[in-house]
Protein backbone atom coordinates (compact mmCIF):
# COMPACT_ATOMS: atom_id res chain seq x y z
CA UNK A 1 -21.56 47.93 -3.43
CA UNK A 2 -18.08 47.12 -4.30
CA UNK A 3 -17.18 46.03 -7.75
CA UNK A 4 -16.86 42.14 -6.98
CA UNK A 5 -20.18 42.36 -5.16
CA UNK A 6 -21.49 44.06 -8.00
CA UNK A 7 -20.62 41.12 -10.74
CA UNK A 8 -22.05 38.70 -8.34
CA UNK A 9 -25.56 40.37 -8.14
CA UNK A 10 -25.49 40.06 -11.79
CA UNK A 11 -24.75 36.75 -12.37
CA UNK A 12 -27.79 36.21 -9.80
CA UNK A 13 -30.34 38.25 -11.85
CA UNK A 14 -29.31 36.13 -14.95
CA UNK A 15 -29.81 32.87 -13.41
CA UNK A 16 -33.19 34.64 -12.20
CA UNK A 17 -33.77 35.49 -15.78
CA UNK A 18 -32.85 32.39 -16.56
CA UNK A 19 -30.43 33.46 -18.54
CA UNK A 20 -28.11 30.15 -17.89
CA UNK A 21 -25.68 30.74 -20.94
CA UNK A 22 -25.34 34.18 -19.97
CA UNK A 23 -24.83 33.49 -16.52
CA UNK A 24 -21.57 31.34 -17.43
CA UNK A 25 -19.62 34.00 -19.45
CA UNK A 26 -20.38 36.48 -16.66
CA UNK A 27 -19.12 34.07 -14.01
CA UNK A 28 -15.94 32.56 -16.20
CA UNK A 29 -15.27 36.53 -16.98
CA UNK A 30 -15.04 37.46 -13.69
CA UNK A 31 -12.72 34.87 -12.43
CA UNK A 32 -10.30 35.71 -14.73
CA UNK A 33 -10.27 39.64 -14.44
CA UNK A 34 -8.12 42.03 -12.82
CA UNK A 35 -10.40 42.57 -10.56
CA UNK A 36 -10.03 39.69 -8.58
CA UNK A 37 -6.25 39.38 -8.64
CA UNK A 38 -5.96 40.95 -4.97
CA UNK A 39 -8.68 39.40 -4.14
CA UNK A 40 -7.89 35.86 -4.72
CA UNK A 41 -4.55 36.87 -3.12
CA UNK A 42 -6.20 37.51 -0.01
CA UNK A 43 -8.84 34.72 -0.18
CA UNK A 44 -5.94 32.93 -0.13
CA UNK A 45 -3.19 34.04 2.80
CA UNK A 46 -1.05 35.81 0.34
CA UNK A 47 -0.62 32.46 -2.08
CA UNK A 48 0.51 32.74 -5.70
CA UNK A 49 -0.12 28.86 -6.26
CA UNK A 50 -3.80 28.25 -4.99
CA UNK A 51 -5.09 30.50 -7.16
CA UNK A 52 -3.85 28.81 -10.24
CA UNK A 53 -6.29 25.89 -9.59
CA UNK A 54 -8.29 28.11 -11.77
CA UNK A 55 -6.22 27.26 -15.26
CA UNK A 56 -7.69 24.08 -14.59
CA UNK A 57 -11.38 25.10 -15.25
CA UNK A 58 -11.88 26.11 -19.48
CA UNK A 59 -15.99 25.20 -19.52
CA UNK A 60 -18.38 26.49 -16.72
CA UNK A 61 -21.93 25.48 -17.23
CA UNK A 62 -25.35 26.38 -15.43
CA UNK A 63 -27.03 23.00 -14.88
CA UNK A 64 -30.64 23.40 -13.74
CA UNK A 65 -30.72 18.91 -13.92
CA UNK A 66 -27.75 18.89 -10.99
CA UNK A 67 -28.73 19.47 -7.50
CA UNK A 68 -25.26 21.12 -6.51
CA UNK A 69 -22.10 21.00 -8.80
CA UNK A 70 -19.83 18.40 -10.74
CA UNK A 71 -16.19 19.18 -11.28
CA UNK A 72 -13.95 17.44 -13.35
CA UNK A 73 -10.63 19.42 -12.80
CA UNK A 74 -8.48 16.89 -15.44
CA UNK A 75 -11.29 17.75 -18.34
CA UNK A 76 -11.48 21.44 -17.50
CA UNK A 77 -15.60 21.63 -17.08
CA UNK A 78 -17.77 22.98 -13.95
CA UNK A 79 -21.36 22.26 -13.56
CA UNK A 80 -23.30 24.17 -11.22
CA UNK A 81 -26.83 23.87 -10.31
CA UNK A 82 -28.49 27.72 -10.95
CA UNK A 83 -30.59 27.46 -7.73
CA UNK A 84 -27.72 25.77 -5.41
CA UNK A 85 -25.48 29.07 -6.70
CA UNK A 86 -28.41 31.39 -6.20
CA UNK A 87 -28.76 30.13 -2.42
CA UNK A 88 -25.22 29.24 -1.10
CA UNK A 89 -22.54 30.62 -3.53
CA UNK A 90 -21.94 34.76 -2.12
CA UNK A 91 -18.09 35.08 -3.34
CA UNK A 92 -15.52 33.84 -5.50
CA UNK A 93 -14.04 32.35 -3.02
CA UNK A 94 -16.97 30.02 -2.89
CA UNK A 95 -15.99 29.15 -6.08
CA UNK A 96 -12.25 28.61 -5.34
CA UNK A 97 -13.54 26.36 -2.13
CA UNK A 98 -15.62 24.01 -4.32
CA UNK A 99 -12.50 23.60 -7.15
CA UNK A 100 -10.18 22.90 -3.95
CA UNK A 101 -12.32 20.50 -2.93
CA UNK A 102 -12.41 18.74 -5.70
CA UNK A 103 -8.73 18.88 -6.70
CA UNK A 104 -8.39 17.59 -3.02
CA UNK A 105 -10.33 14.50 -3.95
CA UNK A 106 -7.15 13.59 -6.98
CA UNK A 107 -4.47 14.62 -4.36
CA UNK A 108 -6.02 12.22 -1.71
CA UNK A 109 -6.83 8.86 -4.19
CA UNK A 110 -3.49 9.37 -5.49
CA UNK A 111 -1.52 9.26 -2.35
CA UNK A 112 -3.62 6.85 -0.59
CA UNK A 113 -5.15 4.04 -2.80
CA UNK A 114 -5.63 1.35 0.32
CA UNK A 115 -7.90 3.93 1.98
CA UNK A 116 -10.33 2.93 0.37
CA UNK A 117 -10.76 -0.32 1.50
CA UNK A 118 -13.13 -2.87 -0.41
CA UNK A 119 -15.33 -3.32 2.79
CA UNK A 120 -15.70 0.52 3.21
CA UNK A 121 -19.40 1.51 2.15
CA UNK A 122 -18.94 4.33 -0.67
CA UNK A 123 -21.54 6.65 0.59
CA UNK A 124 -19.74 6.52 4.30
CA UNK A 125 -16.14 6.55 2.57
CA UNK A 126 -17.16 9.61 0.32
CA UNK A 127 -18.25 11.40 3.44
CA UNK A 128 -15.12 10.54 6.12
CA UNK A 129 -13.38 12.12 3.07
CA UNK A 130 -15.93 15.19 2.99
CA UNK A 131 -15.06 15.73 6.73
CA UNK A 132 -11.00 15.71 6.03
CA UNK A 133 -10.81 17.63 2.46
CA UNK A 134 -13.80 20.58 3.92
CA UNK A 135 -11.28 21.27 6.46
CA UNK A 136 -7.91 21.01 5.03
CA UNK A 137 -9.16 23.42 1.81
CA UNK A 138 -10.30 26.23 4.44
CA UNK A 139 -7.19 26.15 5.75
CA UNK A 140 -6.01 28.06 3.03
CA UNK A 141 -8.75 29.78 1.63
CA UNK A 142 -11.59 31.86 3.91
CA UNK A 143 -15.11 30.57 2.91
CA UNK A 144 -17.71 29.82 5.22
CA UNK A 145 -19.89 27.57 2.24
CA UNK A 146 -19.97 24.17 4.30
CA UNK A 147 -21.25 26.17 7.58
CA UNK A 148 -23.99 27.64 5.04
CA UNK A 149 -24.73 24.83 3.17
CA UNK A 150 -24.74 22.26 6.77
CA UNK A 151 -26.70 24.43 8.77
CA UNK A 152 -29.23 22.24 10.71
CA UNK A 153 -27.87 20.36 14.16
CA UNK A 154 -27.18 17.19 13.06
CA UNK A 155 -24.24 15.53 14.32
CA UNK A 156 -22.85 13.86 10.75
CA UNK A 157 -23.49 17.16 8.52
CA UNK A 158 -21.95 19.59 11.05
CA UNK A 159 -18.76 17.66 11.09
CA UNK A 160 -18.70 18.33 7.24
CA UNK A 161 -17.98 22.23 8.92
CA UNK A 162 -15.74 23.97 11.38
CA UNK A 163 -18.50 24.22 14.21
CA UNK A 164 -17.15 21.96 16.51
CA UNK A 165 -18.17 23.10 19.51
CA UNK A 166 -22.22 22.63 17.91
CA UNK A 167 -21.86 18.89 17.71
CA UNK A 168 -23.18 16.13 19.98
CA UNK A 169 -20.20 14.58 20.53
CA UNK A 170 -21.84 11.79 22.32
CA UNK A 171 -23.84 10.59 19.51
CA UNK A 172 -20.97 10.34 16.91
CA UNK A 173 -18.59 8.42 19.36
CA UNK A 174 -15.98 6.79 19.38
CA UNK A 175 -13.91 6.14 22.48
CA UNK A 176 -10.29 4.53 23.87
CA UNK A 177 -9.20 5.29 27.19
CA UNK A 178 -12.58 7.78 28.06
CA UNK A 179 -11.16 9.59 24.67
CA UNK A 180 -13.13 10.20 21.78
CA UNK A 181 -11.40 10.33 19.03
CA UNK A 182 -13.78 11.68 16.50
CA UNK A 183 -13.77 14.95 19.02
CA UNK A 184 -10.04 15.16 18.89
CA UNK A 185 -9.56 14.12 15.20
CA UNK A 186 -12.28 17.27 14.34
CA UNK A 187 -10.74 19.40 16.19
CA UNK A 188 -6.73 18.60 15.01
CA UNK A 189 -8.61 19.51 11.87
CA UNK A 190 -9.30 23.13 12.23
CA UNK A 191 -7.19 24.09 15.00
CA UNK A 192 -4.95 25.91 12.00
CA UNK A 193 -8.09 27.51 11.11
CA UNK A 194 -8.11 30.35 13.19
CA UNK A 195 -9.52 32.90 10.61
CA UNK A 196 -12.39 30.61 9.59
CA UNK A 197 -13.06 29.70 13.35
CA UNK A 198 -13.19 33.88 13.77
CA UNK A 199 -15.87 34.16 10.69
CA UNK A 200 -18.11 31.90 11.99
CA UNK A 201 -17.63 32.56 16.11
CA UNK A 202 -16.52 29.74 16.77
CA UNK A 203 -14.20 29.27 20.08
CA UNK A 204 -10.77 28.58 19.19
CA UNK A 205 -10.46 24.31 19.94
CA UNK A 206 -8.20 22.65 21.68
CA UNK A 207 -6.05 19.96 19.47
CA UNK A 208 -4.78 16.59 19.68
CA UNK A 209 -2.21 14.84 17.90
CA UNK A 210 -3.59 13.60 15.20
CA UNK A 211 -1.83 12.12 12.04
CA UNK A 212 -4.50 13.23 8.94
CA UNK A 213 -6.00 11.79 6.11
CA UNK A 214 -4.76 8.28 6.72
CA UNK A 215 -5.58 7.66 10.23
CA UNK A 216 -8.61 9.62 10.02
CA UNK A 217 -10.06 7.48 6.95
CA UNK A 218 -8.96 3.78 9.04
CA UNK A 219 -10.85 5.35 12.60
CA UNK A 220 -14.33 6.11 10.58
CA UNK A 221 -13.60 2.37 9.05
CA UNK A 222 -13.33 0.40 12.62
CA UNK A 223 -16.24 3.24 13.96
CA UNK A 224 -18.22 1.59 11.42
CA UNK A 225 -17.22 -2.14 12.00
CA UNK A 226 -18.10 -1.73 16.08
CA UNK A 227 -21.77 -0.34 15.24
CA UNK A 228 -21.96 -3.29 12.62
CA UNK A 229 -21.38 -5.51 15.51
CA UNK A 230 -23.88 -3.69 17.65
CA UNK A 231 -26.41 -3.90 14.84
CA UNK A 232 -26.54 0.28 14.61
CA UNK A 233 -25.90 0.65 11.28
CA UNK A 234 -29.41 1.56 10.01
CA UNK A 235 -29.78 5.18 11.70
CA UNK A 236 -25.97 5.71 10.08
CA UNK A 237 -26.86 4.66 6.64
CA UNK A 238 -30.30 7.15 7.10
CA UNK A 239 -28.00 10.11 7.83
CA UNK A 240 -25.42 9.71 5.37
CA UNK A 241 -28.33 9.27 2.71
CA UNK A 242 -30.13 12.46 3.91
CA UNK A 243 -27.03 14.19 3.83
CA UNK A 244 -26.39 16.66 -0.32
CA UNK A 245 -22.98 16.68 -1.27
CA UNK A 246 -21.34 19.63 -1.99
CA UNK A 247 -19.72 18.39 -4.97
CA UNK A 248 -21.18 14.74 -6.28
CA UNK A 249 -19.45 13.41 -9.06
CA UNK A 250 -16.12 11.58 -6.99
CA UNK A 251 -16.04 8.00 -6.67
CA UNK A 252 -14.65 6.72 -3.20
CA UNK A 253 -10.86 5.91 -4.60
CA UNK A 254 -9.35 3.11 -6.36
CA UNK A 255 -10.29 0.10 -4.57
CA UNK A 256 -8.76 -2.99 -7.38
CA UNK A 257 -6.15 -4.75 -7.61
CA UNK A 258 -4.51 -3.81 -4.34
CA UNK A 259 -2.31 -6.02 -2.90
CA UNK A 260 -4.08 -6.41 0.60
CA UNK A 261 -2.43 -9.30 2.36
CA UNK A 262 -0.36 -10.58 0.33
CA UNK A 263 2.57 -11.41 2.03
CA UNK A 264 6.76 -11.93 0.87
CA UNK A 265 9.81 -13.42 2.83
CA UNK A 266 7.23 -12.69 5.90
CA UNK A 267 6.56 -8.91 5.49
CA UNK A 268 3.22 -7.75 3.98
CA UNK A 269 2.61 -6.13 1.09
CA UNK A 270 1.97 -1.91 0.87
CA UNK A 271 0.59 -0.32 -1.99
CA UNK A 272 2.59 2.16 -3.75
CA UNK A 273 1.37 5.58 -4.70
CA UNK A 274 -0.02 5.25 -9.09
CA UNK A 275 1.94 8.28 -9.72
CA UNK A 276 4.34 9.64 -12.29
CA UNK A 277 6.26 12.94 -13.26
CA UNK A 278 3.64 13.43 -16.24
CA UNK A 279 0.39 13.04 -14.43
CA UNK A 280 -1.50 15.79 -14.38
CA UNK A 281 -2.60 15.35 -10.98
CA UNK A 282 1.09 15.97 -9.79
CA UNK A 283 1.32 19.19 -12.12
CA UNK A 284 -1.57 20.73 -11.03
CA UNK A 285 -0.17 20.03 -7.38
CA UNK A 286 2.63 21.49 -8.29
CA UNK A 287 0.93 24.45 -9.24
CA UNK A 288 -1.64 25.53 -6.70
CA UNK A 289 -1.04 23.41 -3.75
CA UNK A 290 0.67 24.85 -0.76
CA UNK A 291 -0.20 22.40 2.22
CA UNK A 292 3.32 20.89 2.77
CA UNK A 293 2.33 17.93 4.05
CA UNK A 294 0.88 17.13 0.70
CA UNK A 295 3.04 19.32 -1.99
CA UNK A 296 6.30 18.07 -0.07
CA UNK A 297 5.19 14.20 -1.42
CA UNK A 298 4.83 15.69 -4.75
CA UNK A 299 7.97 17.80 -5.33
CA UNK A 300 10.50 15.01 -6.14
CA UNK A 301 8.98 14.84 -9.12
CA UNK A 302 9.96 18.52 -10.09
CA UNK A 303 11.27 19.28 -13.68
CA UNK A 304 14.40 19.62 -12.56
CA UNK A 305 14.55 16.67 -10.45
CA UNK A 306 13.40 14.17 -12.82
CA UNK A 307 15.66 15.74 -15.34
CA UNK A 308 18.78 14.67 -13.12
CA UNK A 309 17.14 10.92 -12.67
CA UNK A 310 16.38 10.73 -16.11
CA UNK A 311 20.19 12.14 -17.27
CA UNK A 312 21.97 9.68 -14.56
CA UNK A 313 19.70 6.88 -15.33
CA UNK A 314 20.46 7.50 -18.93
CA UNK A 315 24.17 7.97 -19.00
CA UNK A 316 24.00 4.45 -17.00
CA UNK A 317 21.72 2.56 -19.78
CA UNK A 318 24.07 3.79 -22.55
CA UNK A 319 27.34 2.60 -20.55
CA UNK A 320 25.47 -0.57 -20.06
CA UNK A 321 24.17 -0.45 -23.78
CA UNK A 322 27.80 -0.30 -25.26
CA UNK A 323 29.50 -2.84 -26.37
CA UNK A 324 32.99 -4.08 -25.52
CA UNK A 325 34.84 -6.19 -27.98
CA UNK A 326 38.27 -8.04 -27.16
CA UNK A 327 40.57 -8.53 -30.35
CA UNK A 328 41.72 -12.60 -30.78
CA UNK A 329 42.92 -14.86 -33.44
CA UNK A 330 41.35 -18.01 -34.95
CA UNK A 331 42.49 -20.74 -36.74
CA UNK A 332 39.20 -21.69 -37.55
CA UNK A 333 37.80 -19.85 -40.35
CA UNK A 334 35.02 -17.14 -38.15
CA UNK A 335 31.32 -16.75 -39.57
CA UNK A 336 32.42 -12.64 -40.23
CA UNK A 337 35.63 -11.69 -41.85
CA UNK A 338 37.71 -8.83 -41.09
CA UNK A 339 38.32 -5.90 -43.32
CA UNK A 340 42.04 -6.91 -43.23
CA UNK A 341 41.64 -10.27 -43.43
CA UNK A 342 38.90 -9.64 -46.83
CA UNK A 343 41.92 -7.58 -48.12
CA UNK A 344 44.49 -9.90 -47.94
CA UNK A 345 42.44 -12.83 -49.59
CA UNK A 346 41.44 -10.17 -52.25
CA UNK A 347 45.43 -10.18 -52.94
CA UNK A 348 45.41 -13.94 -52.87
CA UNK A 349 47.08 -14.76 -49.65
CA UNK A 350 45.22 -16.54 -47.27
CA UNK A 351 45.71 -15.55 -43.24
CA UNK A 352 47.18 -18.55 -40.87
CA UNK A 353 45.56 -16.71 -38.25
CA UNK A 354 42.34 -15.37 -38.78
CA UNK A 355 40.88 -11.92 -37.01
CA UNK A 356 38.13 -11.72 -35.04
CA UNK A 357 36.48 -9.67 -32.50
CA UNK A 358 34.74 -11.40 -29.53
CA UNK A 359 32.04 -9.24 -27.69
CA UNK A 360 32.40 -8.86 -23.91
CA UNK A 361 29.09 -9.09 -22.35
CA UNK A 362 28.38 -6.29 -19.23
CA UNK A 363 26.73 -7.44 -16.41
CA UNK A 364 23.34 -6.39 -15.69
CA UNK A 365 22.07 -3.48 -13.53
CA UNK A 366 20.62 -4.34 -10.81
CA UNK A 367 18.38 -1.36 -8.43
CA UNK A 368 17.91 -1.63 -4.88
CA UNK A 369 15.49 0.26 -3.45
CA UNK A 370 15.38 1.39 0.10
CA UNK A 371 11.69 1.22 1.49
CA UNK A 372 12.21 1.82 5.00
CA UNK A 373 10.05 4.33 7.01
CA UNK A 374 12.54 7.47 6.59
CA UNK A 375 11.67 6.97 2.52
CA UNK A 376 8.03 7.17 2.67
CA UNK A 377 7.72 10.65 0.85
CA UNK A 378 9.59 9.07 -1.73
CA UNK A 379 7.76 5.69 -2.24
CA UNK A 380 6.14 7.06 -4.83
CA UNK A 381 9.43 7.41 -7.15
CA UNK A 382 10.04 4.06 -6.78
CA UNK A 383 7.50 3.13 -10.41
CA UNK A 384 9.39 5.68 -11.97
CA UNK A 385 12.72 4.25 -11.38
CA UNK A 386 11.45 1.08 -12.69
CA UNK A 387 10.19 2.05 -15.46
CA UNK A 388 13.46 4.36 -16.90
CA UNK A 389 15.91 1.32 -16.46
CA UNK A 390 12.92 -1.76 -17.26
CA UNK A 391 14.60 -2.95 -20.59
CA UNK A 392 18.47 -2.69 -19.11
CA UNK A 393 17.63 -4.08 -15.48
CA UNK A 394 18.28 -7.49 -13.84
CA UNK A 395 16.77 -7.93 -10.84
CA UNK A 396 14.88 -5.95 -8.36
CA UNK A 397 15.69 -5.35 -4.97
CA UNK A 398 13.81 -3.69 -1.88
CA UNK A 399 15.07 -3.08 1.44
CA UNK A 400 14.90 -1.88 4.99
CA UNK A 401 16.32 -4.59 7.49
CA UNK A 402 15.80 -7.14 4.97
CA UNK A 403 16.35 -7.44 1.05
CA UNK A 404 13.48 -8.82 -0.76
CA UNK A 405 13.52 -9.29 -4.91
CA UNK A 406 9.90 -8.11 -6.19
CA UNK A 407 8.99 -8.46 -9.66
CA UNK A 408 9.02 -4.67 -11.78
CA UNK A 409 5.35 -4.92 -11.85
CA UNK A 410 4.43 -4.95 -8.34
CA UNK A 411 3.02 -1.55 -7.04
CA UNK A 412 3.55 -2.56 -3.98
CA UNK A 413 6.62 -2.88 -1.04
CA UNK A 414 7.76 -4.86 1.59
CA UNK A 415 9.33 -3.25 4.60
CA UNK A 416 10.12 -3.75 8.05
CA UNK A 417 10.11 -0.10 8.80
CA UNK A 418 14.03 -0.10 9.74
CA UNK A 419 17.18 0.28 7.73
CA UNK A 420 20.06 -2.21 7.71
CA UNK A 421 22.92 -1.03 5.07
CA UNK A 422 24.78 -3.83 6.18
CA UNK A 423 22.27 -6.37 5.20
CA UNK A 424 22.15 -4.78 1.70
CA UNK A 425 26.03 -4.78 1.45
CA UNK A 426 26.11 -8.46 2.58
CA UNK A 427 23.31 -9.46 -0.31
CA UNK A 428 25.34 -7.52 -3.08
CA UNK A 429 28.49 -9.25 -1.65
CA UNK A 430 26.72 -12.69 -2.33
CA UNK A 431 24.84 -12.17 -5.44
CA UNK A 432 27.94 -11.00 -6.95
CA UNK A 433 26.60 -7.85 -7.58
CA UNK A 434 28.77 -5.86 -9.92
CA UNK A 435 26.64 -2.90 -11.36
CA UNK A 436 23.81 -1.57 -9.62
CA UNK A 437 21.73 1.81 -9.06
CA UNK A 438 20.97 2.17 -5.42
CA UNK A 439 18.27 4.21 -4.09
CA UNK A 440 18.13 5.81 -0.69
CA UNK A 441 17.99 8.34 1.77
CA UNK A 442 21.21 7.31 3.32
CA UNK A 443 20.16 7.17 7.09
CA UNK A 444 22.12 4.37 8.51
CA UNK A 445 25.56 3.12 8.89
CA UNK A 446 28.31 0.67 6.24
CA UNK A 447 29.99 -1.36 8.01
CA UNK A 448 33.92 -0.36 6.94
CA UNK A 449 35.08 -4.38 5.72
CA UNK A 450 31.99 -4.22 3.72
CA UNK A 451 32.56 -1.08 2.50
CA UNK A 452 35.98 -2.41 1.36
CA UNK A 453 34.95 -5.77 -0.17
CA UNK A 454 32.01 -4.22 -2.18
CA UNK A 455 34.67 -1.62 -3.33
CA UNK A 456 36.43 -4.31 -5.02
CA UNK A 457 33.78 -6.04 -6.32
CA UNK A 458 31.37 -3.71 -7.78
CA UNK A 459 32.72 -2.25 -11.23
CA UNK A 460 29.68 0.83 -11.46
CA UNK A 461 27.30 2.01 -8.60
CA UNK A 462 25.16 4.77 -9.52
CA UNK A 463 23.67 6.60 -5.77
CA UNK A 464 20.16 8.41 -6.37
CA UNK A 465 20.82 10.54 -2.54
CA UNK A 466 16.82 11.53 -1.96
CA UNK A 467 17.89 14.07 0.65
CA UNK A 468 21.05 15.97 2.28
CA UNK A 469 22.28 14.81 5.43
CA UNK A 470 25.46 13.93 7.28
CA UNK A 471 25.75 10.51 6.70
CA UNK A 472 28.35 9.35 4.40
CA UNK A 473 28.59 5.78 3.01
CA UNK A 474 27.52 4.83 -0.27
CA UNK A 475 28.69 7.87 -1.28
CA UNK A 476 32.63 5.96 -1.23
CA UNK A 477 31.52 3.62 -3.25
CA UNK A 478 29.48 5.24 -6.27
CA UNK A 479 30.96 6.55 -9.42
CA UNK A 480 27.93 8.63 -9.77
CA UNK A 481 26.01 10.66 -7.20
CA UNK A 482 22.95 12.20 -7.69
CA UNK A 483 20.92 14.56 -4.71
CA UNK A 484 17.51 15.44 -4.88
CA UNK A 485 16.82 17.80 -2.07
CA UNK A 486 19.25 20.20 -0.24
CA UNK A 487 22.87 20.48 -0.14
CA UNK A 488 25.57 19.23 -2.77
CA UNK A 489 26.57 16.05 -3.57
């Protein structure tokens, strides 16, 4: 029996001793031992970062009153039911699965607040989500727990696995053009799975495009609106209620206070990501997530990066914050004397023309944001911004084809999908706009008299770049340029 083997069979014969306190420092010590350092590296295709998910977890505790096991990743503690780990759990990586799983959960509510939309039942929201996060974790690391733990045949709890070509697709339907799309969304979920698909002999599948978490939350949604309508609902609810979670202490998202339908200067509101450089959701994606889809979202807000925002933004607020004084006369007597003009009355000789200093106000900063589709992985910046210029900033703009001012506290844009630089030049033109920070990824064309005119006009332009590319435009304008990602400014 090899030595990993060997600690598990112990922990077992504790729990069977029930031994539960005993059982915890024999599972916490072998998670963190040397042993397990290869192992976890390949558990894990050769990642250095998934593994770390495990600096998250300081309490593990053998629960005999929980039927599987309760995470909390962002308090540190693990629960685990002794007889769910005596029947399912057979490796580490079981463990690592379950904490993936969970830290999946975060990533997902984080990024996508309006999934969870308020006529979504939880108990069929919380599984859709199962479905997604089961098979985006084992795309990284090799454990077969789900097909364990969802072993009988039916059709809801084996699409909670990988064995795809086990369900009845036509009873979990849902069909456009003689597609189904619940077939095709499963199987654009593990056709990157090909070493799981191998350990449980399962025929590679053939995939679909298929956009992820999103569109696969919204198709279970209308799925469950056409049954509704058919008056089908009741066998549905029966399923998801006979179905054990793996993990059972997540909610279904954040479902308040979203701004669903509200609606400026025609476009309709999107919520915005509730995310900032010091949550500790983003730093523990930042430490042990490697799906790009998901860390690419979260890497603007990399030490370094928000250490160049911060230092531009800053440099800006204390240009703004300075004051400018002219020096004029007076014959009147001003409300503050001079030093000189103290002096000279001190020597009995009383100024004709009195000193004084009159302050020269600097306009405000004003931020325009662009929100157009190319910016979408960097939505989420957009609070951040806010908040480092709120008590120097005038107004607020957003824009993609249009400009639209939104108030600093909306989590929420208005877009049109496209990008007009023109429009944005034209609205600075009229508003007079003379210091602003602009925010973009600078995909679209300035118009050359523009250009020009706006040269004149505008006295300091700070340009936050969000990514490298060829275009060149604001770029003529700004004083200051700042790039997040690739290339030099």
């Amino acid at each position: 029996m090899n030595p990993l083997a060997e600690r598990m069979e112990k922990i077992k014969m504790a729990l069977r001793n029930k031994d539960l306190t005993g059982a915890s420092t024999l599972l916490v010590k072998m998670l963190a031992s040397d042993d397990l350092f290869s192992y976890w590296s390949r558990c894990s295709q050769g990642s250095e970062r998934i593994p770390n998910i495990l600096r998250y977890v300081s309490r593990i505790i053998f629960d005999p009153d929980i039927s599987t096991a309760q995470i909390n990743l962002l308090e540190g503690t693990v629960r685990l039911s002794p007889a769910f780990f005596l029947e399912h759990m057979v490796g580490p990586e079981d463990v690592l699965f379950i904490l993936l799983h969970e830290r999946n959960h975060l990533i997902l509510h984080k990024l996508w607040p309006d999934a969870a939309e308020p006529d979504y039942p939880p108990d069929l929201f919380n599984w859709a989500e199962d479905v997604y996060i089961n098979s985006m974790a084992r795309r990284q690391v090799l454990s077969t727990l789900p097909e364990r733990f969802y072993s009988d045949g039916d059709p809801m709890r084996l699409l909670l696995t990988g064995r795809h070509s086990a369900v009845n697709w036509e009873t979990i339907s849902y069909k456009v053009e003689g597609e189904n799309l619940f077939k095709n969304a499963h199987a654009s979920f593990y056709a990157q799975a090909a070493e799981l698909l191998a350990a449980i002999q399962e025929p590679p599948v053939e995939c679909r495009d298929f956009s992820g978490y999103h569109q696969w939350m919204y198709l279970v949604l209308e799925w469950w609106h056409l049954r509704k309508e058919e008056q089908k609902t009741e066998a549905i609810i029966k399923a998801l209620s006979d179905i054990p979670p793996l993990v059972s202490n997540h909610g279904p998202g954040p479902v308040r206070n979203l701004p669903i339908g509200r609606v400026k200067d025609g476009l309709e509101a999107q919520p915005i990501p509730d995310i900032s450089p010091n949550d500790p959701v983003v730093k523990m994606v930042l430490a042990s997530c490697e799906i790009p889809e998901i860390r690419t979202r979260f890497e603007v807000f990399d030490n370094a990066k928000v250490g160049m925002v911060e230092t531009l933004i800053g440099g800006v607020i204390s240009q703004r914050a300075t004051v400018c004084f002219h020096e004029g006369y007076s014959v009147m007597v001003p409300h503050s004397v001079t030093r000189k003009d103290a002096f000279n009355l001190s020597m009995g000789a009383a100024p004709v023309l009195w000193q004084q200093y009159v302050g020269m106000e600097k306009p405000a900063v004003d931020l325009y944001v662009d929100v157009s589709g190319s910016m979408s992985r960097f939505y989420m910046f957009i609070p951040f911004i806010y908040k480092s210029i709120l008590h120097v900033v005038g107004r607020i703009f957003q824009f993609s084809t249009q400009v639209v001012e939104v108030d600093q506290t909306e989590r929420c844009l208005f877009t049109t999908g496209g990008t007009s630089f023109n429009e944005v030049a034209e609205h600075m033109l009229a508003e007079n706009v003379r210091w602003a920070i602009l925010v973009s990824d600078g995909l679209s064309a300035l118009n050359t008299d523009l250009e020009k005119a706006l040269a004149r006009q505008i006295e300091h332009l700070v340009y936050l770049k969000v990514q490298h590319n060829g275009y060149c435009n604001w770029e003529k304008i700004a004083k200051d340029v700042v790039l997040l990602q690739g290339g030099g400014a």
